[in-house]
Each structure stands twice: as structure tokens, then as C-alpha cells.
C-alpha atoms as a PDB file:
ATOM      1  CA  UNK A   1       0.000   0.000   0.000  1.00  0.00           C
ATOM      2  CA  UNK A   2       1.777   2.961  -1.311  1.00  0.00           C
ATOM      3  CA  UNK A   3       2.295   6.224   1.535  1.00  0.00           C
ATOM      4  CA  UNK A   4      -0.504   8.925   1.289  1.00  0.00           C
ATOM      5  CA  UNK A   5       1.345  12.120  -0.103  1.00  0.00           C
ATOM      6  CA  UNK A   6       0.872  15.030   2.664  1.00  0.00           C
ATOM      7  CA  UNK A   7      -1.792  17.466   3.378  1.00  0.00           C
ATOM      8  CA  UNK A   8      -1.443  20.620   2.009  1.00  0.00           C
ATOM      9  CA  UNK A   9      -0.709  23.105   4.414  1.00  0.00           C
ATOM     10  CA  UNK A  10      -3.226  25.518   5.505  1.00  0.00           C
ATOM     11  CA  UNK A  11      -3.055  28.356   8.403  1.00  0.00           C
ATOM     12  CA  UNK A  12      -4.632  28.582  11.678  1.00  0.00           C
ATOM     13  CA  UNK A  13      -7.880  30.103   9.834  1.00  0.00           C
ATOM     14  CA  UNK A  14      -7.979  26.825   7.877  1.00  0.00           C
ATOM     15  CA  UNK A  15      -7.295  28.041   4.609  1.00  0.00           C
ATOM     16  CA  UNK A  16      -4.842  27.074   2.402  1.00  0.00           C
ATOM     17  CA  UNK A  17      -1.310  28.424   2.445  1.00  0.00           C
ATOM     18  CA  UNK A  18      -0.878  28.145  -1.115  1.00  0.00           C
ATOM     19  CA  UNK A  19      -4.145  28.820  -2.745  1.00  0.00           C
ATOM     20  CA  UNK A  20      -6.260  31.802  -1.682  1.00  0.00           C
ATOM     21  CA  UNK A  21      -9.879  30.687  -0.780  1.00  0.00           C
ATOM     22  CA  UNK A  22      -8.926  26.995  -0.834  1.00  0.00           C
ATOM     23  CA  UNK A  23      -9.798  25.432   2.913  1.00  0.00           C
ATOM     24  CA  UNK A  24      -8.660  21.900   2.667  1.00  0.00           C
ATOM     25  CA  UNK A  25     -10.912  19.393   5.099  1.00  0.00           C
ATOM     26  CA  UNK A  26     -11.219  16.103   5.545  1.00  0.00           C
ATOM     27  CA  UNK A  27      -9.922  12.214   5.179  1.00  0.00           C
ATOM     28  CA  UNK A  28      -9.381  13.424   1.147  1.00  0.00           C
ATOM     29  CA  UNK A  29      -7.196  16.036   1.968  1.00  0.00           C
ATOM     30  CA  UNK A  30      -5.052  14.352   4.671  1.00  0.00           C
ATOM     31  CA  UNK A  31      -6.489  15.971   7.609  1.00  0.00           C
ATOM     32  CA  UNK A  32      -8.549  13.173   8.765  1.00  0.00           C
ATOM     33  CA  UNK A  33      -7.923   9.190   9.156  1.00  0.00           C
ATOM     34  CA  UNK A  34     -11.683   7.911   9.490  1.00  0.00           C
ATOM     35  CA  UNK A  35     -14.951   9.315   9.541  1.00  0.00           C
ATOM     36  CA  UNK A  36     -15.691  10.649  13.062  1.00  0.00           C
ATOM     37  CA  UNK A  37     -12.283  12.653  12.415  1.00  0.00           C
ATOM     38  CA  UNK A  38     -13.568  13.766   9.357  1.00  0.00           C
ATOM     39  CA  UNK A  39     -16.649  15.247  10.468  1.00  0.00           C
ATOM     40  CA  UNK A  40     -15.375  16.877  13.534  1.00  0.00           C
ATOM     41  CA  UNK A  41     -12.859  18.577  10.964  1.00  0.00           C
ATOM     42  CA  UNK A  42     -15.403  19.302   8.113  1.00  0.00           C
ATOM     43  CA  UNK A  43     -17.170  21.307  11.635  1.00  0.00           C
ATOM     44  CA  UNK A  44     -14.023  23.691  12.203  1.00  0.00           C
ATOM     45  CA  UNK A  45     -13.266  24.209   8.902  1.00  0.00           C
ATOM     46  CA  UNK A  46     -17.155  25.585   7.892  1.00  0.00           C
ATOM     47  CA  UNK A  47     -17.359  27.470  11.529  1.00  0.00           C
ATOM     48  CA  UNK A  48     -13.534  29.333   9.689  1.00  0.00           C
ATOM     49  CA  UNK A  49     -15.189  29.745   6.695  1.00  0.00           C
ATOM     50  CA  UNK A  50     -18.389  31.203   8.278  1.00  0.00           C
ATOM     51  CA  UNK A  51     -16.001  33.567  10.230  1.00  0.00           C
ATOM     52  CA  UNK A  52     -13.845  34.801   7.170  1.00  0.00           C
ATOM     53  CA  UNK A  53     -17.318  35.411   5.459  1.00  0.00           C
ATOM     54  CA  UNK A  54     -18.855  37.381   8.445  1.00  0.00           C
ATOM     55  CA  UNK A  55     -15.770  39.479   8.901  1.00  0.00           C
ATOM     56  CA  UNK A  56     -15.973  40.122   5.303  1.00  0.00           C
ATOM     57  CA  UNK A  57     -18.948  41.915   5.933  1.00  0.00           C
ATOM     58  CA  UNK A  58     -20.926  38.746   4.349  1.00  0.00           C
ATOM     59  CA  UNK A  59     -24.191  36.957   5.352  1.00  0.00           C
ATOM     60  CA  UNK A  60     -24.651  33.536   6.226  1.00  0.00           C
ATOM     61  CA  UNK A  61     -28.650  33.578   5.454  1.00  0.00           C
END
């Protein structure tokens, strides 16, 4: 079984470090190794995203 390559890295606000917008989550993208870790991931990263978009001066309605 050949190694997983590694996550790409993201900053404390859970957005990519690379890519601008991108917020990498999950088992797919190497942050998570089953699917209660997944989930509890997926969580933080859309309560950051709901943050970036509220400071933005966004809605989440």
C-alpha cells in the first residue's frame, strides 16, 4: 500500500497556504484518518469559513 502524499498546508484560519480561498478538510485532503475525524474537521473548517465570510462583511442567510 503505497504512503498517502501530505496534506497541504493551511493556516490557523484553515485556509490554504498556497491557494487563496482553498480550505482543505477532511480524510481526502489528509487531515482526517476515518470518519468521526472527518466530520469533527469538516465542523471547524465551515465554523472558519463562516467567520472569514462574516468578517468580510458577508451573510450567512
Amino acid at each position: 500500500r503505497p504512503c498517502a502524499p501530505p496534506p497541504p498546508p493551511r493556516a490557523d484560519d484553515s485556509q490554504s497556504t498556497t491557494l487563496v480561498g482553498l480550505d482543505p478538510a477532511g480524510e481526502g485532503a489528509g487531515y482526517a484518518g476515518g470518519i468521526l475525524s472527518a466530520a469533527i474537521d469538516g465542523i471547524r473548517v465551515a465554523e472558519a469559513v463562516t467567520r472569514d465570510l462574516l468578517a468580510a462583511g458577508g451573510s450567512c442567510a
